[in-house]
Protein backbone atom coordinates (compact mmCIF):
# COMPACT_ATOMS: atom_id res chain seq x y z
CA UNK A 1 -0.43 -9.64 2.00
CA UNK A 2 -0.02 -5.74 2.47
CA UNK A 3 -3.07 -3.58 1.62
CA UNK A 4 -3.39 0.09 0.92
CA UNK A 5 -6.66 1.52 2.44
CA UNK A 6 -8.25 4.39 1.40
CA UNK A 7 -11.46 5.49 3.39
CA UNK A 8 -13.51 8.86 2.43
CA UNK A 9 -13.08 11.89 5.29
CA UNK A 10 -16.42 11.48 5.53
CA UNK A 11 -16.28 8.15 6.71
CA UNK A 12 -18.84 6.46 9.32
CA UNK A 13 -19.78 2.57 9.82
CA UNK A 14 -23.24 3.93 9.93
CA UNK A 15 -22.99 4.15 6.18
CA UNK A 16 -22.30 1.29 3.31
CA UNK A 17 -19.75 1.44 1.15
CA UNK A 18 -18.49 -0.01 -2.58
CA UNK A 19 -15.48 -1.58 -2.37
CA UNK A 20 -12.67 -0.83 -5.39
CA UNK A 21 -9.99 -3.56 -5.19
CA UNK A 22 -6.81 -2.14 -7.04
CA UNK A 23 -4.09 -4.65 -8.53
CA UNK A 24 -1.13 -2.39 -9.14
CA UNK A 25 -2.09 -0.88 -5.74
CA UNK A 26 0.87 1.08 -5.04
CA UNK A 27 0.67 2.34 -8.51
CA UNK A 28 -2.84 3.59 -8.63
CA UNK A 29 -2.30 5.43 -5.20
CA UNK A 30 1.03 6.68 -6.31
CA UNK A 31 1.13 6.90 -10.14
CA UNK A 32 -2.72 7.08 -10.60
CA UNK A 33 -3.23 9.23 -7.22
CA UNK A 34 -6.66 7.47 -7.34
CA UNK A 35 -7.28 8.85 -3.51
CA UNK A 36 -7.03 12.92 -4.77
CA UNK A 37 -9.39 11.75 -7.70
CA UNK A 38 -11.78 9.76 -5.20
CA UNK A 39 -11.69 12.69 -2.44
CA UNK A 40 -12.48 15.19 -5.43
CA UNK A 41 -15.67 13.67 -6.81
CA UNK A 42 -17.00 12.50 -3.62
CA UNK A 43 -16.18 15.95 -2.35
CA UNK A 44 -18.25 17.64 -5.46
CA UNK A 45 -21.21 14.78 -4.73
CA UNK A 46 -20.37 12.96 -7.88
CA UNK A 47 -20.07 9.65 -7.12
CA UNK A 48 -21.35 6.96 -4.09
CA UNK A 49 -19.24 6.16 -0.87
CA UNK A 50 -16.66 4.20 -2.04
CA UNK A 51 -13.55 2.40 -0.05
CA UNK A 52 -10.18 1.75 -2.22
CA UNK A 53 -7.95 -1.03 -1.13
CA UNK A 54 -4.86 -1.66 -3.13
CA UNK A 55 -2.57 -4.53 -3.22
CA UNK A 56 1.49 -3.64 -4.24
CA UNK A 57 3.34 -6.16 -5.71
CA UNK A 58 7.06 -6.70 -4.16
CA UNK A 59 8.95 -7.41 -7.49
CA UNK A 60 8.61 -7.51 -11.00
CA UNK A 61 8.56 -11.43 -10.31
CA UNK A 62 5.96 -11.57 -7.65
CA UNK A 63 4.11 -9.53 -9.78
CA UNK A 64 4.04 -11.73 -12.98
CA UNK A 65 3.20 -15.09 -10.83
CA UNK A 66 0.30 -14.08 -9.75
CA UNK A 67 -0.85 -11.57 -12.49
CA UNK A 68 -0.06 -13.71 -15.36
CA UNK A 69 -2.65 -16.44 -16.67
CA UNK A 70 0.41 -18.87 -16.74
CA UNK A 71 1.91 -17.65 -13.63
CA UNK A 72 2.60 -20.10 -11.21
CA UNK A 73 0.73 -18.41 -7.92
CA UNK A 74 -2.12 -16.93 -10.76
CA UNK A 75 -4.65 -19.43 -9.16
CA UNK A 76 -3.92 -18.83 -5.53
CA UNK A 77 -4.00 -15.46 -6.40
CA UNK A 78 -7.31 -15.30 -7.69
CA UNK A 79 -8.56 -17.78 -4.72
CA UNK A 80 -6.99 -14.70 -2.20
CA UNK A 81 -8.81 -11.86 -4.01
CA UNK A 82 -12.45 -13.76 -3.65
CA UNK A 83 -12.37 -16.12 -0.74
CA UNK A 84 -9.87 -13.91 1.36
CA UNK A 85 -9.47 -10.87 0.62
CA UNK A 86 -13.81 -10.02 -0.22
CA UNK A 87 -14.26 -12.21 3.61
CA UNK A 88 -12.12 -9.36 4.96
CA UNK A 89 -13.33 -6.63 3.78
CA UNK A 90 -16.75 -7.65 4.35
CA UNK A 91 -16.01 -8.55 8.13
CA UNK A 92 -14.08 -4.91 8.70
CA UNK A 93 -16.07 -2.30 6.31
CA UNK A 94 -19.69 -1.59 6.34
CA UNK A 95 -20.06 -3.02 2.48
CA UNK A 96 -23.10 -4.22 0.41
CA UNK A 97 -21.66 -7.33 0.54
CA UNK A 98 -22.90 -7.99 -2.72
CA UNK A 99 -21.15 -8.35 -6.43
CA UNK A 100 -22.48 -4.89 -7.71
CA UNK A 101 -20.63 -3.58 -4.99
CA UNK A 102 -17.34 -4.74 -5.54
CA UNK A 103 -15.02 -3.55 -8.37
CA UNK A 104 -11.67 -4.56 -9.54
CA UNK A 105 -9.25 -2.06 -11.31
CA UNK A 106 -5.91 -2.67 -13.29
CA UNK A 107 -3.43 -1.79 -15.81
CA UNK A 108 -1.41 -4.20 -18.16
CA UNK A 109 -1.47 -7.31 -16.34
CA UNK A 110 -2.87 -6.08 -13.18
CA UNK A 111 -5.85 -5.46 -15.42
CA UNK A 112 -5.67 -9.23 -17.08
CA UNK A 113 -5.61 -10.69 -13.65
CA UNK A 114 -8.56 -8.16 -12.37
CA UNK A 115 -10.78 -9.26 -15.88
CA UNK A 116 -10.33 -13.16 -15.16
CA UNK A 117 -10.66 -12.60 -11.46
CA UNK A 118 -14.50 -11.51 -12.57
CA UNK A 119 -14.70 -14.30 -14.91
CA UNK A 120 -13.75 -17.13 -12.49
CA UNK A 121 -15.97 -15.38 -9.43
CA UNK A 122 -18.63 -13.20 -11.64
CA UNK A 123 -20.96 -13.37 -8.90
CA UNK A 124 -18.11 -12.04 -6.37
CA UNK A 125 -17.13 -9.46 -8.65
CA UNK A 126 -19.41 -7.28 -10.35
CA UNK A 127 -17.55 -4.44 -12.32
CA UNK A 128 -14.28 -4.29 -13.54
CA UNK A 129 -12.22 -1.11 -15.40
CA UNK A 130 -9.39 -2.06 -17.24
CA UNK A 131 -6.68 -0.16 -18.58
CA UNK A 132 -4.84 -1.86 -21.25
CA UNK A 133 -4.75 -5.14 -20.42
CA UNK A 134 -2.00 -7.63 -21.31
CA UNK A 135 -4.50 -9.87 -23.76
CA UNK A 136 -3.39 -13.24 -24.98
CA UNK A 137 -4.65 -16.22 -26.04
CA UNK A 138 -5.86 -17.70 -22.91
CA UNK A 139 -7.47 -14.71 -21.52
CA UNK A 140 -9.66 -14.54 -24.77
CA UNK A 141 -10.33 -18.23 -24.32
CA UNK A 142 -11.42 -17.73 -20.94
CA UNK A 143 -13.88 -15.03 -21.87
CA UNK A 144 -15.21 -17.04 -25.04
CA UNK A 145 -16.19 -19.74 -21.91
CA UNK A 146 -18.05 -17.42 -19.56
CA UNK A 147 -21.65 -18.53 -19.53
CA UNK A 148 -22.64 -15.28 -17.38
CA UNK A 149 -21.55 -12.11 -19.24
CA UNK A 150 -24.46 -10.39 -17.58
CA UNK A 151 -22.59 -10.82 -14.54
CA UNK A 152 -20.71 -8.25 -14.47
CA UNK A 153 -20.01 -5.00 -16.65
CA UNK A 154 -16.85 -3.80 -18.41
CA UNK A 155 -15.06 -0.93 -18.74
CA UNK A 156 -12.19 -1.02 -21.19
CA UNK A 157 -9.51 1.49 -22.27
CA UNK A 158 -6.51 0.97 -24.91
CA UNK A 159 -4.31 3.47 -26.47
CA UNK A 160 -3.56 3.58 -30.28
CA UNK A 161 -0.30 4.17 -29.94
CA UNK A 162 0.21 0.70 -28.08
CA UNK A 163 1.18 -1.66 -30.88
CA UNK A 164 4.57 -1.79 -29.90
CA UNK A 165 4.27 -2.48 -25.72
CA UNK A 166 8.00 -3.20 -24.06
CA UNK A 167 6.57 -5.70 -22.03
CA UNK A 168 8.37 -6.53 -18.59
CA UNK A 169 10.78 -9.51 -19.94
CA UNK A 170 12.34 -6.92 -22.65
CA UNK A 171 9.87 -8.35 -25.35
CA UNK A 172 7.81 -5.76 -27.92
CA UNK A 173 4.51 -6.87 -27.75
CA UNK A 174 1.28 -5.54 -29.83
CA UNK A 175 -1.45 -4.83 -27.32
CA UNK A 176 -3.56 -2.80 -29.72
CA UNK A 177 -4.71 -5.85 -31.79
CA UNK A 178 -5.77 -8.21 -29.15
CA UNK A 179 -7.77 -5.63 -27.08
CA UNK A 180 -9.66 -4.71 -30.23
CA UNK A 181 -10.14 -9.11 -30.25
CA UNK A 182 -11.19 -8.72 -26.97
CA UNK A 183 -13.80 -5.68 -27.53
CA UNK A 184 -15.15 -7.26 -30.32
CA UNK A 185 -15.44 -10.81 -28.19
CA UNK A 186 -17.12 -9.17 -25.18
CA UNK A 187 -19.39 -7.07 -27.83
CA UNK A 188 -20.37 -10.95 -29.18
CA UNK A 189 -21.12 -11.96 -25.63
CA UNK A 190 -23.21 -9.69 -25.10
CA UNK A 191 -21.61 -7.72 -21.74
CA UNK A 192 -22.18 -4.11 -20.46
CA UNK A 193 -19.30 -2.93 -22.11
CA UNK A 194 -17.87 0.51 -22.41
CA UNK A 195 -14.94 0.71 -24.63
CA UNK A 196 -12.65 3.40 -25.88
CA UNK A 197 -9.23 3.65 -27.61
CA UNK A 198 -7.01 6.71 -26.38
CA UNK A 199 -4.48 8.42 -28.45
CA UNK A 200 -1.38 7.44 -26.56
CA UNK A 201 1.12 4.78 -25.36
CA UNK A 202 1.01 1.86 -22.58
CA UNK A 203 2.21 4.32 -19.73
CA UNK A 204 0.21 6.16 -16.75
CA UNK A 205 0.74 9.57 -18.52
CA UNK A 206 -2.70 8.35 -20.38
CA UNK A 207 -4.35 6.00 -17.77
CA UNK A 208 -3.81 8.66 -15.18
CA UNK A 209 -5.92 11.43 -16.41
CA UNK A 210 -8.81 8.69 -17.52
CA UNK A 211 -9.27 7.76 -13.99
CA UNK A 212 -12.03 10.68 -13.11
CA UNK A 213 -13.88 9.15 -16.16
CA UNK A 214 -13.56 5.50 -14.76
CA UNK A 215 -14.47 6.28 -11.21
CA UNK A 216 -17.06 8.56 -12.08
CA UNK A 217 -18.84 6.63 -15.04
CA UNK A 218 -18.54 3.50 -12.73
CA UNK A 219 -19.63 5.18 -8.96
CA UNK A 220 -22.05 8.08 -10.44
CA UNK A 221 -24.87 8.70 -7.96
């Protein structure tokens, strides 16, 4: 598996630092430019010492068998990001080592995969920031079955203008609807949520700009 490090200019082993696991990984560096928005607030003071390590996808196919709650590699996948990749990362970076100080961070499936990831390995995982997940039946079953919603907290983002999503296999989906299932679900369940709904469609032109607010409501001193 290739992974896309970021480490702070400020780095040194003699400090410890949250970990931010990106699905979509070339996309958030490249699309998101999550390491500008990371070197700006840690730059200003505004957030803790954080490490960003995204994972890339190699095709639209790899992509959707391990993202995808029916995809064929999902469960390997999901194996790889706690009993793998977490090992790692915990062996080469001075991290807590601890779920509170691990995050996982997606959009459209790359969010579904990084919200069930935390629901299979809550205590692995402790926050995860999605941005408009893919949300089917399945992933709403699997969150009606956690037992731990304390576990780990939420933060969830949705655009109103996403009830008509040209999903990857030339399919219009509605996203809006089962997000606001999902909200409402999690809400039930009692999690640390923080939701909001975004005036805008299922493209980075709206997650990018939200990203300050994610990384800094998430890693605030």
């Amino acid at each position: 598996m290739q992974l896309l490090i970021y480490i702070p200019a400020n780095y040194s082993p003699l400090y410890k630092y949250t970990v931010i696991i990106a699905n979509d990984g070339k996309d958030y560096f490249q699309l998101g430019r999550i390491s500008r928005v990371a070197d700006e607030l840690l730059e200003n003071k505004e957030i803790e010492n954080i490490i960003i390590v995204g994972i890339p996808y190699k095709s639209v196919e790899d992509r959707t068998k391990k993202y995808h709650p029916s995809g064929e590699q999902h469960s390997s996948y999901l194996r790889f990001l706690a009993h793998e990749l977490v090992p790692y990362l915990d062996e080469t970076y001075p991290t807590y080592q601890i779920g509170m100080g691990r995050a996982l961070i997606g959009d459209s499936l790359a969010a579904t995969v990084s919200l069930l990831a935390a629901v299979k390995y809550p205590n692995i995982f402790g926050k995860v920031l999605l941005h408009s997940p893919m949300v089917n039946e399945e992933v709403l079953s699997q969150v009606e079955n956690i037992r731990t919603p304390h576990s780990f907290s939420v933060y969830h983002i949705i655009g109103t203008g996403e009830d008509k999503v040209k999903t990857t296999n030339g399919q219009i989906e509605n996203f809006l609807i089962p997000n606001r299932q999902l909200n409402s679900l999690m809400q039930e369940k009692g999690f640390s949520l923080f939701y909001d709904e975004f005036e805008g469609d299922h493209t980075w032109k709206h997650w990018q700009p939200d990203l300050k607010r994610a990384i800094k409501m998430n890693f605030s001193l």
